[in-house]
PDB file of N, CA and C in Angstrom:
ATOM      1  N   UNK A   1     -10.978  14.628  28.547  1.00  0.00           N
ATOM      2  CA  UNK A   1      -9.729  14.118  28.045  1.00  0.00           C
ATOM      3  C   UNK A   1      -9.262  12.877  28.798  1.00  0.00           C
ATOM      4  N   UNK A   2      -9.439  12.457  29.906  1.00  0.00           N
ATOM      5  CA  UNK A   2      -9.215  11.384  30.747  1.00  0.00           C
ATOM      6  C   UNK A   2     -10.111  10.141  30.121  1.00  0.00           C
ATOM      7  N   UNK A   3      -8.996   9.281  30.634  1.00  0.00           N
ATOM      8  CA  UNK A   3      -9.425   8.021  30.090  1.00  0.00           C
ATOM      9  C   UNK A   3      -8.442   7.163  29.667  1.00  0.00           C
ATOM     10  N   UNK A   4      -9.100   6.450  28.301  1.00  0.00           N
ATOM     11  CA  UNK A   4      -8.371   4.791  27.755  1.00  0.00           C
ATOM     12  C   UNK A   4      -8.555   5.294  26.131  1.00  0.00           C
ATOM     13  N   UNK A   5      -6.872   5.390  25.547  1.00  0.00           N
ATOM     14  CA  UNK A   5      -6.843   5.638  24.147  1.00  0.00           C
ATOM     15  C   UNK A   5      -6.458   4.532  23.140  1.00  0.00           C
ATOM     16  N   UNK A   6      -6.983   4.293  22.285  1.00  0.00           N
ATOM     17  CA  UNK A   6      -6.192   3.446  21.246  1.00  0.00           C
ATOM     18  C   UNK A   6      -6.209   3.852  20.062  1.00  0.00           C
ATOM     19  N   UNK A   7      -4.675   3.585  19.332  1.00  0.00           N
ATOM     20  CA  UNK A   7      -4.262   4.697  18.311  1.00  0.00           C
ATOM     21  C   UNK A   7      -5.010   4.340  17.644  1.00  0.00           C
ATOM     22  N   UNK A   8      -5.760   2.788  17.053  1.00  0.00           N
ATOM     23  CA  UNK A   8      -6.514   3.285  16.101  1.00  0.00           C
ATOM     24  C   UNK A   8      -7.724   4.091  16.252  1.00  0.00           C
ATOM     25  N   UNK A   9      -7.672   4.528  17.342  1.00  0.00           N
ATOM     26  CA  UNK A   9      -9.315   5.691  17.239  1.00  0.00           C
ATOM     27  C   UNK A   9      -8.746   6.494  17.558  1.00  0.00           C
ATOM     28  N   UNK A  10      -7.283   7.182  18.018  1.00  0.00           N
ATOM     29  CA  UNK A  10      -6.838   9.065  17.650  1.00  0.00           C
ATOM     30  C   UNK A  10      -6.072   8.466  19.405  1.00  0.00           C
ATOM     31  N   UNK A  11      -5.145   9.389  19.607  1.00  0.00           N
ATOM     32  CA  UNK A  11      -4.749  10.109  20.944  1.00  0.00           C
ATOM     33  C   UNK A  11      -5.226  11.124  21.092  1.00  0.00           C
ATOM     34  N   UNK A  12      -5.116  11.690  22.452  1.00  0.00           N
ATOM     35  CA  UNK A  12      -5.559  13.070  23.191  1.00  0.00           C
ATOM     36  C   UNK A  12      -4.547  13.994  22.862  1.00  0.00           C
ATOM     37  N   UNK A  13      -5.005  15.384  22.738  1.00  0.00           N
ATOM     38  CA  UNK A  13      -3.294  16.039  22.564  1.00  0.00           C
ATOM     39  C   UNK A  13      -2.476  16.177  24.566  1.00  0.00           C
ATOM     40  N   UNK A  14      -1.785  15.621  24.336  1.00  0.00           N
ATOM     41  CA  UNK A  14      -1.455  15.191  25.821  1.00  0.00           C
ATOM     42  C   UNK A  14       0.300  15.300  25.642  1.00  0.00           C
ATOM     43  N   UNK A  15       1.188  15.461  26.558  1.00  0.00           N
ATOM     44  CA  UNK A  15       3.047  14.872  26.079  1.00  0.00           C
ATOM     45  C   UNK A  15       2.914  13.376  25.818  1.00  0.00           C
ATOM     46  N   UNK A  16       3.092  13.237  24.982  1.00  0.00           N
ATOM     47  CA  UNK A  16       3.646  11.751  25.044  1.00  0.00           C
ATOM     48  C   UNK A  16       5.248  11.184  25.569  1.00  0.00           C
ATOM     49  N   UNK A  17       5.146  10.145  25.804  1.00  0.00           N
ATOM     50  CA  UNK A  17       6.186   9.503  26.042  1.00  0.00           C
ATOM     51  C   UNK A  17       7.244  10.066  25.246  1.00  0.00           C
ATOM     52  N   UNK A  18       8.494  10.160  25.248  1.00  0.00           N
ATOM     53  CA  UNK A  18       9.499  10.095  24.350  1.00  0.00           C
ATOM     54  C   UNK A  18      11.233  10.135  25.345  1.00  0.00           C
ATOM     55  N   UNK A  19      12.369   9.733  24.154  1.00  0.00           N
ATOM     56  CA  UNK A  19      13.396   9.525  25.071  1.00  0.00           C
ATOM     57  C   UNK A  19      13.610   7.973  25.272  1.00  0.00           C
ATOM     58  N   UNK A  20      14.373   7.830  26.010  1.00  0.00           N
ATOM     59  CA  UNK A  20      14.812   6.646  26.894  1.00  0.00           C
ATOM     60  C   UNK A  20      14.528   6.470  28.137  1.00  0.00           C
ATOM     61  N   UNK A  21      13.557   5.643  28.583  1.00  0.00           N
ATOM     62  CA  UNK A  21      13.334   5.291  29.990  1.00  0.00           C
ATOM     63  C   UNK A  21      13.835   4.379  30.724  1.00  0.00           C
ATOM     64  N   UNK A  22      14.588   4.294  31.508  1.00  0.00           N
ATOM     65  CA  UNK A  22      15.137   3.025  32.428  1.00  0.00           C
ATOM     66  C   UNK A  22      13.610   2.329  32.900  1.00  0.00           C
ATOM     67  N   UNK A  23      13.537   0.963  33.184  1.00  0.00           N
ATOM     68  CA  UNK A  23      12.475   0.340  33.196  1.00  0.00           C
ATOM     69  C   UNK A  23      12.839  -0.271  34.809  1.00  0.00           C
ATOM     70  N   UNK A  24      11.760  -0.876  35.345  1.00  0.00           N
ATOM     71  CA  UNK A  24      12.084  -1.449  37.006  1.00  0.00           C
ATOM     72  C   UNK A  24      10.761  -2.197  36.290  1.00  0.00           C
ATOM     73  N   UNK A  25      10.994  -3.631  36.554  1.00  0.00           N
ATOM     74  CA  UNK A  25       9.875  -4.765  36.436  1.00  0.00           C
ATOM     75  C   UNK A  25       9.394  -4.984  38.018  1.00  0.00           C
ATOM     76  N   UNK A  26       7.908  -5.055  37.823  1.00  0.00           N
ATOM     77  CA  UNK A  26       7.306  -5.001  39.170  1.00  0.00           C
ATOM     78  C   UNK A  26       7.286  -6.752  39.416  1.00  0.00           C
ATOM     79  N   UNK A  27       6.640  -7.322  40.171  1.00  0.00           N
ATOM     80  CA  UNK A  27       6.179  -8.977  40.481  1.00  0.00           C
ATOM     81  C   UNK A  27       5.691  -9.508  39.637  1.00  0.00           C
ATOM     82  N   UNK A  28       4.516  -9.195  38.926  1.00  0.00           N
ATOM     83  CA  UNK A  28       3.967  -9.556  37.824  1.00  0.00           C
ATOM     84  C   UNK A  28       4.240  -9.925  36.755  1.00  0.00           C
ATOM     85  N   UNK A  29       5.150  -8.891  36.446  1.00  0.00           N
ATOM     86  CA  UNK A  29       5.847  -8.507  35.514  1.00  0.00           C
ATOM     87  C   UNK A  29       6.837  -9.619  34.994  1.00  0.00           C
ATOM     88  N   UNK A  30       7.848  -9.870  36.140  1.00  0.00           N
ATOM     89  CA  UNK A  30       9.128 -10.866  36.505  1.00  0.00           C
ATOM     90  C   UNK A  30       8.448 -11.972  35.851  1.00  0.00           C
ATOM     91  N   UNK A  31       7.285 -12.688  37.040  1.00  0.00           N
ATOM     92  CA  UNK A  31       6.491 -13.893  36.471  1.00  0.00           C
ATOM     93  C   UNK A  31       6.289 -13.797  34.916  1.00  0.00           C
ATOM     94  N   UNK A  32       5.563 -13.262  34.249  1.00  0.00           N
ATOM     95  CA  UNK A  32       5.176 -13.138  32.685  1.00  0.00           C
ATOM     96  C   UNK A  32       6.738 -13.074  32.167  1.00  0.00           C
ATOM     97  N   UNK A  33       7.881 -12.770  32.407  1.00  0.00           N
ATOM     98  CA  UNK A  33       8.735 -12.930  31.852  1.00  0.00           C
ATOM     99  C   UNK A  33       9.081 -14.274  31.645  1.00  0.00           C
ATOM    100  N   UNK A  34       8.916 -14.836  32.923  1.00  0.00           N
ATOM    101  CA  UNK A  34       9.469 -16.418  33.489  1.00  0.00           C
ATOM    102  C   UNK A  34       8.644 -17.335  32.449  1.00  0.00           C
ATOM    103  N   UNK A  35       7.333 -16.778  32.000  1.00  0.00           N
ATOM    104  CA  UNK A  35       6.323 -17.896  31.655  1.00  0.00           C
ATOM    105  C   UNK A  35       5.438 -17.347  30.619  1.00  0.00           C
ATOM    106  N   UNK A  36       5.842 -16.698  30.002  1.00  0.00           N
ATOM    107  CA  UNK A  36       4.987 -16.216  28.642  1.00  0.00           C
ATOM    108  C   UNK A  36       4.778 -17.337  27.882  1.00  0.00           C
ATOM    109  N   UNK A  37       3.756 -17.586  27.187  1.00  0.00           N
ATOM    110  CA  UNK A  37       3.366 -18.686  26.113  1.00  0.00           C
ATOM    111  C   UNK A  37       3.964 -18.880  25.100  1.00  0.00           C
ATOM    112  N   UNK A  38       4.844 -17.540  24.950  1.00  0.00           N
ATOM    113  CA  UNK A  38       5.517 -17.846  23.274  1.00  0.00           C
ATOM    114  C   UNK A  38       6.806 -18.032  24.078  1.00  0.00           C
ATOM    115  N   UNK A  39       7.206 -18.473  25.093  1.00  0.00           N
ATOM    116  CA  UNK A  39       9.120 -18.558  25.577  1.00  0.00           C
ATOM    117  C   UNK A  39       9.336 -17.538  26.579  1.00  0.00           C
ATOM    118  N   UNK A  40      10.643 -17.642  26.466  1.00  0.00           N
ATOM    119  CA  UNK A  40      11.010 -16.335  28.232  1.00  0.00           C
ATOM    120  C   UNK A  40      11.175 -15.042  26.962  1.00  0.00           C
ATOM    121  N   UNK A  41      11.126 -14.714  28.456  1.00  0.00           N
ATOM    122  CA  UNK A  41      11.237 -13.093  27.311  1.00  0.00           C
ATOM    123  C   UNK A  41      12.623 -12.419  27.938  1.00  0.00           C
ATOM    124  N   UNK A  42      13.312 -11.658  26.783  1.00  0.00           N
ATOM    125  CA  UNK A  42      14.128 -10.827  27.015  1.00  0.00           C
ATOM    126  C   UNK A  42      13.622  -9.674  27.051  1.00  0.00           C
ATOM    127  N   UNK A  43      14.093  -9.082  28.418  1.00  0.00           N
ATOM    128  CA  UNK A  43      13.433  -8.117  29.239  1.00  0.00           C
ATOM    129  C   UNK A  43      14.447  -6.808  29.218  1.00  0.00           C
ATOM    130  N   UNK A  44      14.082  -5.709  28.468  1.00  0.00           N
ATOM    131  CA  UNK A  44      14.944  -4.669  28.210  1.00  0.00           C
ATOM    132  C   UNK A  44      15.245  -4.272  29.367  1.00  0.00           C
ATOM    133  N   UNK A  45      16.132  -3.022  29.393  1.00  0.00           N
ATOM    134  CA  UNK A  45      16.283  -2.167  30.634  1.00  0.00           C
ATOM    135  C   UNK A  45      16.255  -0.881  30.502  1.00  0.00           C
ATOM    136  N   UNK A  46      15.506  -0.928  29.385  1.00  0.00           N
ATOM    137  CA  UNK A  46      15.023   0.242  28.883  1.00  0.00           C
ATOM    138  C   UNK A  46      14.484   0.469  27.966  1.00  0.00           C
ATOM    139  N   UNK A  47      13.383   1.626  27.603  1.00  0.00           N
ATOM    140  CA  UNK A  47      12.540   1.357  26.410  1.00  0.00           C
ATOM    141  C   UNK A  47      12.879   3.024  25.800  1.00  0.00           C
ATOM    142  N   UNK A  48      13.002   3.089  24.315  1.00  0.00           N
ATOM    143  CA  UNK A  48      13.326   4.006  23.807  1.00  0.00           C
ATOM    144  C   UNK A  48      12.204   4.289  22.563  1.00  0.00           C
ATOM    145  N   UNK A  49      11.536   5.419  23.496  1.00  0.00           N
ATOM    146  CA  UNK A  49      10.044   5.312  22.878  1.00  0.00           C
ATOM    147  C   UNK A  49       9.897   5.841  21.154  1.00  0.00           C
ATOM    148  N   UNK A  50      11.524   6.174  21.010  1.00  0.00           N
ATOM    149  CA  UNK A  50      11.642   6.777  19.608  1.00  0.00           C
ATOM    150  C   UNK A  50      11.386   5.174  18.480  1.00  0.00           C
ATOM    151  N   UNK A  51      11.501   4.032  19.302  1.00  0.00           N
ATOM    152  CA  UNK A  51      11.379   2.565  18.806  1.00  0.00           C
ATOM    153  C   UNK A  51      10.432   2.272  18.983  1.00  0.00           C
ATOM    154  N   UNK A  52       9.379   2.803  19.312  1.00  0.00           N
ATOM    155  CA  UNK A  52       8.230   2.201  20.192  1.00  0.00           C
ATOM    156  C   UNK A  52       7.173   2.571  19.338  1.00  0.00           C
ATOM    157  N   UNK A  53       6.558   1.184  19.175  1.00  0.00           N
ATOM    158  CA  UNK A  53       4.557   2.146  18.739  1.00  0.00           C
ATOM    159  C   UNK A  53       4.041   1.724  20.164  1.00  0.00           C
ATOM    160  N   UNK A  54       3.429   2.924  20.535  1.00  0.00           N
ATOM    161  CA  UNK A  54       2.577   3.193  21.915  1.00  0.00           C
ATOM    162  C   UNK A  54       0.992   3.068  21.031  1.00  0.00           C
ATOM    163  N   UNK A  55       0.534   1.982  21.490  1.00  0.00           N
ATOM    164  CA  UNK A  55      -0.781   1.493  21.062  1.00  0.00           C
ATOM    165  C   UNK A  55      -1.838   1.808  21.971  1.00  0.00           C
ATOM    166  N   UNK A  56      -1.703   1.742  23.098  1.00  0.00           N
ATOM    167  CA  UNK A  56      -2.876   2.276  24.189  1.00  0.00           C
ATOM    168  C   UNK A  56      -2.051   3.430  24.989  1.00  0.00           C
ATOM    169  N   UNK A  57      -3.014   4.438  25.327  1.00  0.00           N
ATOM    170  CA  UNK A  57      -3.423   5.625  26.508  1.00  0.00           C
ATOM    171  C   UNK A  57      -3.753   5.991  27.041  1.00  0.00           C
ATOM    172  N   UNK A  58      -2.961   5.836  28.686  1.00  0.00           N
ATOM    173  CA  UNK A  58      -4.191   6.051  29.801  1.00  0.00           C
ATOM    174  C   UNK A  58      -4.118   7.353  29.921  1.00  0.00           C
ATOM    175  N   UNK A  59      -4.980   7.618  29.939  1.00  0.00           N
ATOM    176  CA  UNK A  59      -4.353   9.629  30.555  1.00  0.00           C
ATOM    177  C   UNK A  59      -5.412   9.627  32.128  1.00  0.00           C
ATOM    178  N   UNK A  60      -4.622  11.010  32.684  1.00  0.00           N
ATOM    179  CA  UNK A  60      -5.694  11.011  34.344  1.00  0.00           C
ATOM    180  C   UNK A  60      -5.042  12.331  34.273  1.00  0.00           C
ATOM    181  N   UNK A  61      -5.777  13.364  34.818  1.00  0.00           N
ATOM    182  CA  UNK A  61      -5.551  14.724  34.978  1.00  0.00           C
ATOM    183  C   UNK A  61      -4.785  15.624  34.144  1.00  0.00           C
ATOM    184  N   UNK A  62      -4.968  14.975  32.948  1.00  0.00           N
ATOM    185  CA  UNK A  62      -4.524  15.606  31.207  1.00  0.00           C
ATOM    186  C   UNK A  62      -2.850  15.392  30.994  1.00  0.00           C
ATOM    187  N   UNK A  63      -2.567  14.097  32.122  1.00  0.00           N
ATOM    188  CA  UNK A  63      -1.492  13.612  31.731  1.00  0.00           C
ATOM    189  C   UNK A  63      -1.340  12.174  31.627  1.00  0.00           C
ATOM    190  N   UNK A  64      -0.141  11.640  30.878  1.00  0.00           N
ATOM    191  CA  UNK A  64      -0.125  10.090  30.689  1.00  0.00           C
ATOM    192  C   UNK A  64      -0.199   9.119  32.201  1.00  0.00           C
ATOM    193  N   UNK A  65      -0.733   8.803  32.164  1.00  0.00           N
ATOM    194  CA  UNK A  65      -0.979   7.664  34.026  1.00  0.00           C
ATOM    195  C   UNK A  65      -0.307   5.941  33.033  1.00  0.00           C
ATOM    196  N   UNK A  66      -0.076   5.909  32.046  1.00  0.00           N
ATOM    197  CA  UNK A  66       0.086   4.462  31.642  1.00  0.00           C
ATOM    198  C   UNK A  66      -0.123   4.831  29.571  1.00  0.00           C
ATOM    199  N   UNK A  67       1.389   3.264  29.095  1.00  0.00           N
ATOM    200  CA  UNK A  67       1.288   3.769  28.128  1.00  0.00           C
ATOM    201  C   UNK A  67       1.138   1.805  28.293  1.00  0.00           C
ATOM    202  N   UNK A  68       0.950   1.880  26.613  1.00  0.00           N
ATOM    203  CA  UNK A  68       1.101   0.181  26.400  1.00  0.00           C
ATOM    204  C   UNK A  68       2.071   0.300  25.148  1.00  0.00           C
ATOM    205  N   UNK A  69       3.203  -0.390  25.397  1.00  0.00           N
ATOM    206  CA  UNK A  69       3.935  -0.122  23.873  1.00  0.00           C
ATOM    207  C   UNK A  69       4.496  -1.386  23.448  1.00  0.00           C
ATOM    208  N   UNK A  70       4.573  -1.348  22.248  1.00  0.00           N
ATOM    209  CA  UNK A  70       5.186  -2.598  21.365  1.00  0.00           C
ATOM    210  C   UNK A  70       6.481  -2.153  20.982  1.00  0.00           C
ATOM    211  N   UNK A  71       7.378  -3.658  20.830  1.00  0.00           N
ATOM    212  CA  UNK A  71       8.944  -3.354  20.845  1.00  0.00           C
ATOM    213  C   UNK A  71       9.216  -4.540  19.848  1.00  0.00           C
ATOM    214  N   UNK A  72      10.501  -4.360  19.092  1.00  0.00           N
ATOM    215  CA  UNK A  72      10.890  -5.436  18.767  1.00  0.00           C
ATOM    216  C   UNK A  72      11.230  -6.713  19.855  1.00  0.00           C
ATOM    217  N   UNK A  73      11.272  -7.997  19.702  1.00  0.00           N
ATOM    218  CA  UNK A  73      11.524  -8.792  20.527  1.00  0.00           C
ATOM    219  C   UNK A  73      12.704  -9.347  19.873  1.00  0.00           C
ATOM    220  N   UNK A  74      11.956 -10.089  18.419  1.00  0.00           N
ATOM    221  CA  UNK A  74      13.339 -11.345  18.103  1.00  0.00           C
ATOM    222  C   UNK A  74      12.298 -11.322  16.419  1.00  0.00           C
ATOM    223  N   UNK A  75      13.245 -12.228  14.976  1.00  0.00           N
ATOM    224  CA  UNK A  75      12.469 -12.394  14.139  1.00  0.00           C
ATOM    225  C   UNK A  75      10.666 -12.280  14.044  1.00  0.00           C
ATOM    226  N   UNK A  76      10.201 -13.243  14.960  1.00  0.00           N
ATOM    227  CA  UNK A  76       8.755 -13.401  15.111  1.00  0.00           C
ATOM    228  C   UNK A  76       7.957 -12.611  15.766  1.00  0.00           C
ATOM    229  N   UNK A  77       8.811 -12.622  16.776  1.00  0.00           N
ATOM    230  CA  UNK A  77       7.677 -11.742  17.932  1.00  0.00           C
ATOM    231  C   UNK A  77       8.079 -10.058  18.283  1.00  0.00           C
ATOM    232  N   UNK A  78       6.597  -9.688  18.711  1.00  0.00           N
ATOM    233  CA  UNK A  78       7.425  -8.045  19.855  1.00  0.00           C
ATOM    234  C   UNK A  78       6.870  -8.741  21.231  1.00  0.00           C
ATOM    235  N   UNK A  79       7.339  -7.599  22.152  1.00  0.00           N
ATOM    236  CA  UNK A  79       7.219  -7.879  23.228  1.00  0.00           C
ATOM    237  C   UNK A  79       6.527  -6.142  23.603  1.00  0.00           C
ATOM    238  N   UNK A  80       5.354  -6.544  24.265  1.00  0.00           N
ATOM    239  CA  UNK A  80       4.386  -5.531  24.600  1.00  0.00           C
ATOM    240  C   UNK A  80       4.882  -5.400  26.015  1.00  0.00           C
ATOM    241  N   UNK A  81       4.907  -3.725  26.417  1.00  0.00           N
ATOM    242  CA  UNK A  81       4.821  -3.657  27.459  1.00  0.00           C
ATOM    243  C   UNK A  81       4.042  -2.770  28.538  1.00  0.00           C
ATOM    244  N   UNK A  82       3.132  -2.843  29.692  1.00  0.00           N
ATOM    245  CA  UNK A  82       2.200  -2.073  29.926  1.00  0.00           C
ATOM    246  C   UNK A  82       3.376  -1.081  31.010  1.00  0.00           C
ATOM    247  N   UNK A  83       3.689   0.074  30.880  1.00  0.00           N
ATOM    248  CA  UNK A  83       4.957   0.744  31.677  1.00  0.00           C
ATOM    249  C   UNK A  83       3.870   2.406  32.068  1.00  0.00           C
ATOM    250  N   UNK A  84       4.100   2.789  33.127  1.00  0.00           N
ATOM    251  CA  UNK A  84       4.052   3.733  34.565  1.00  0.00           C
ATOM    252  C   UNK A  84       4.857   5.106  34.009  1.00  0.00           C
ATOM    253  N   UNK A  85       4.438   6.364  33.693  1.00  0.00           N
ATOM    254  CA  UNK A  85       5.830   6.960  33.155  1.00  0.00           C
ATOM    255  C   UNK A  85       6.912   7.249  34.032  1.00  0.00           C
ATOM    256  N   UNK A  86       7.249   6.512  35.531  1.00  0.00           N
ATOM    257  CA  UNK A  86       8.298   6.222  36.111  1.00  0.00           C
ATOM    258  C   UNK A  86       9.296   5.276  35.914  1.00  0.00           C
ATOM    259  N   UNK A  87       8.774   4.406  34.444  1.00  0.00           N
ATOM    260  CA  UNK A  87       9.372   3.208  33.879  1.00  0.00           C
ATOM    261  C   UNK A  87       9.231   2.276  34.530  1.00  0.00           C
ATOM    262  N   UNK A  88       7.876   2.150  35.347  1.00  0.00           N
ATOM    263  CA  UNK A  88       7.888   0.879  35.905  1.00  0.00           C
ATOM    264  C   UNK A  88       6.726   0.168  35.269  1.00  0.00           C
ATOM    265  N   UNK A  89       7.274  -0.981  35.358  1.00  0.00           N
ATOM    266  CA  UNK A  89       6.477  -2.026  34.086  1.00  0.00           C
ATOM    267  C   UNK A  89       5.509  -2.770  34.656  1.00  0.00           C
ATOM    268  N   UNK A  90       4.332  -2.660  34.551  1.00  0.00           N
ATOM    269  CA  UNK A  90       2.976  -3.773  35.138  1.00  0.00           C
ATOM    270  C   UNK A  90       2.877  -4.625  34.642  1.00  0.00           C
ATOM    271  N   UNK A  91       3.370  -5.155  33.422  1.00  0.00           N
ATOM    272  CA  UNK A  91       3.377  -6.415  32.975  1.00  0.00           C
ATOM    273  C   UNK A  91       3.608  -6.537  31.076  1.00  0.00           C
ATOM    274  N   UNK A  92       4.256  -8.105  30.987  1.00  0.00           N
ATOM    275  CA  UNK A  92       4.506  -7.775  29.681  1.00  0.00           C
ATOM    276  C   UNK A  92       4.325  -9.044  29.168  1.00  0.00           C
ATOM    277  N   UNK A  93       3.820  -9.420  27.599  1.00  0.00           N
ATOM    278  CA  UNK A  93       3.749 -10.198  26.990  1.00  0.00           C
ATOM    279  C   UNK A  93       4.412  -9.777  25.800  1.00  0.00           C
ATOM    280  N   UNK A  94       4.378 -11.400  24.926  1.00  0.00           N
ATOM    281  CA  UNK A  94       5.171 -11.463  23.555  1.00  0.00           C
ATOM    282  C   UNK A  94       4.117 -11.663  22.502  1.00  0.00           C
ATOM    283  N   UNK A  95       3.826 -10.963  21.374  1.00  0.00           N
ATOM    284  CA  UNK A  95       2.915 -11.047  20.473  1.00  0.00           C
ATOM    285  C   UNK A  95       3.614 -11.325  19.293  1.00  0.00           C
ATOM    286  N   UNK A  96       2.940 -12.168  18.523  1.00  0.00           N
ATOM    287  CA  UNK A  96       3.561 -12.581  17.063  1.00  0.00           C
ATOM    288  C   UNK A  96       3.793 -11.309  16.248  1.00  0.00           C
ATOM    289  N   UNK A  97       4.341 -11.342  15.480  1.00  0.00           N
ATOM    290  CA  UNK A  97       4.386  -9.442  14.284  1.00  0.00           C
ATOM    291  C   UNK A  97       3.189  -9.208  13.616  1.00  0.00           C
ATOM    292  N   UNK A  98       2.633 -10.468  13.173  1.00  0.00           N
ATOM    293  CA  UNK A  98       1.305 -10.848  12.012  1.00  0.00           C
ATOM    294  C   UNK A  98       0.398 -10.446  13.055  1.00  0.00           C
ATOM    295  N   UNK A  99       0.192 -10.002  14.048  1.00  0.00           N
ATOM    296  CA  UNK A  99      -0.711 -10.646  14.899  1.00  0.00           C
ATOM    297  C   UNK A  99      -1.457  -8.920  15.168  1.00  0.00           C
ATOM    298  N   UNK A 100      -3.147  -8.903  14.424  1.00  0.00           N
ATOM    299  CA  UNK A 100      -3.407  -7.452  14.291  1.00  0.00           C
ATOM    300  C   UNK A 100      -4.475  -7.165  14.738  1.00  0.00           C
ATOM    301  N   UNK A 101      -4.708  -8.062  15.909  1.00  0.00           N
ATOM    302  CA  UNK A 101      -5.894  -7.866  17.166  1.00  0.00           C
ATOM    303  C   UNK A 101      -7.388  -7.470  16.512  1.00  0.00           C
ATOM    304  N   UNK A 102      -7.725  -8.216  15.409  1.00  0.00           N
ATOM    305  CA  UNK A 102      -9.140  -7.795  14.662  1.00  0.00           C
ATOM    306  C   UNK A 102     -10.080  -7.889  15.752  1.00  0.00           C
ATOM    307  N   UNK A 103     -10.259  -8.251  17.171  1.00  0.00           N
ATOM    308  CA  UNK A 103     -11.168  -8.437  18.064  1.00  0.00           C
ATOM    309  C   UNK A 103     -10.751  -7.201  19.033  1.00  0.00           C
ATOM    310  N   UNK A 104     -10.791  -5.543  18.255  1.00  0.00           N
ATOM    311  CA  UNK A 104     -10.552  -4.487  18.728  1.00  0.00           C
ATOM    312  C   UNK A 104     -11.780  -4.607  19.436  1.00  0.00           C
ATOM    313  N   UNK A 105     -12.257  -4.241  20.792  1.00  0.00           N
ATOM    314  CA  UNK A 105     -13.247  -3.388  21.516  1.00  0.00           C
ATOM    315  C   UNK A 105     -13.247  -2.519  21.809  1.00  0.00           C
ATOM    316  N   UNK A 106     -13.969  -1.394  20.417  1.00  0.00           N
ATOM    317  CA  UNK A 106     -13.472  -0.361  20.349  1.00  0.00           C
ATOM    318  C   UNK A 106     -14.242   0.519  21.747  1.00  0.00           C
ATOM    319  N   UNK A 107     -15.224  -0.123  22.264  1.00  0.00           N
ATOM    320  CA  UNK A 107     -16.405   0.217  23.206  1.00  0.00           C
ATOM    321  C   UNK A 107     -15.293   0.875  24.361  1.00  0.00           C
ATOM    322  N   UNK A 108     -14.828  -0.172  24.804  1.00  0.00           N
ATOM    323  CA  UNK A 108     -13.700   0.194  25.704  1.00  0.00           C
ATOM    324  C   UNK A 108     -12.650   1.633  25.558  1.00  0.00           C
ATOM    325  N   UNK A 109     -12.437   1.967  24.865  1.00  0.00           N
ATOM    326  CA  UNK A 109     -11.818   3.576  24.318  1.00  0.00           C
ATOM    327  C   UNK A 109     -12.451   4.664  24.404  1.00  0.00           C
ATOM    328  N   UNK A 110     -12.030   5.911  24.610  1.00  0.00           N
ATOM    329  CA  UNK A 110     -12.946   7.232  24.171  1.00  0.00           C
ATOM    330  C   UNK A 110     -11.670   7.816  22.634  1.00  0.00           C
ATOM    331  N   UNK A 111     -12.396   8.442  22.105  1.00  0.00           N
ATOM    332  CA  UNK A 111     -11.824   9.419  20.898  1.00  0.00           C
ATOM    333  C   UNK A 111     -11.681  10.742  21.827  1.00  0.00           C
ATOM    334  N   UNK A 112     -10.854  11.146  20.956  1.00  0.00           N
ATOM    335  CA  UNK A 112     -10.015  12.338  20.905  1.00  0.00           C
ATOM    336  C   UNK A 112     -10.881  13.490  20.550  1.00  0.00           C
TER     337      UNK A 112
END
């Protein structure tokens, strides 16, 4: 069950995320805010996973170690974020809405 999930190839039956998490941006994090390619980003202070598609899953000892989730941002964009389930954020970018990652590697994933 450990490993790297992506919804399009299934989740693990595992808890998922859910609720409201207060978020703490790490160093990394701050920077990619400051300097994302598509503009600054508005940086929640919290992510409410009932809003959230959680697109990747790390799991480690048949629990979540790391989620990757997409959020609304603004008209165009979301804003992805890679978050700790202590709500702490490793880093975040802004992705267009259209934008549907056809250069999946699915190699990189295990199934469910």
């Amino acid at each position: 069950m450990d490993g790297l999930y992506h919804y399009l190839l299934g989740f693990p039956k595992v808890e998922m995320p859910k609720g409201i998490l207060p978020l703490v941006y790490g160093e990394h994090a701050k920077d990619e805010i400051r300097s994302d390619r598509y503009g600054k980003i508005n940086a929640p202070q919290s992510i409410n996973f009932l809003h959230a598609k959680i697109v990747e899953l790390e799991v480690k000892n048949g629990c979540v170690e790391k989620v990757v989730a997409r959020i609304h941002h603004d008209a165009r964009r979301d804003l992805i974020l890679v978050v700790k389930p202590d709500g702490f954020v490793k880093t975040v970018w802004l992705n267009t809405k259209d934008d549907k990652h056809k250069t999946l590697n699915r190699a990189r994933y295990r199934r469910p």
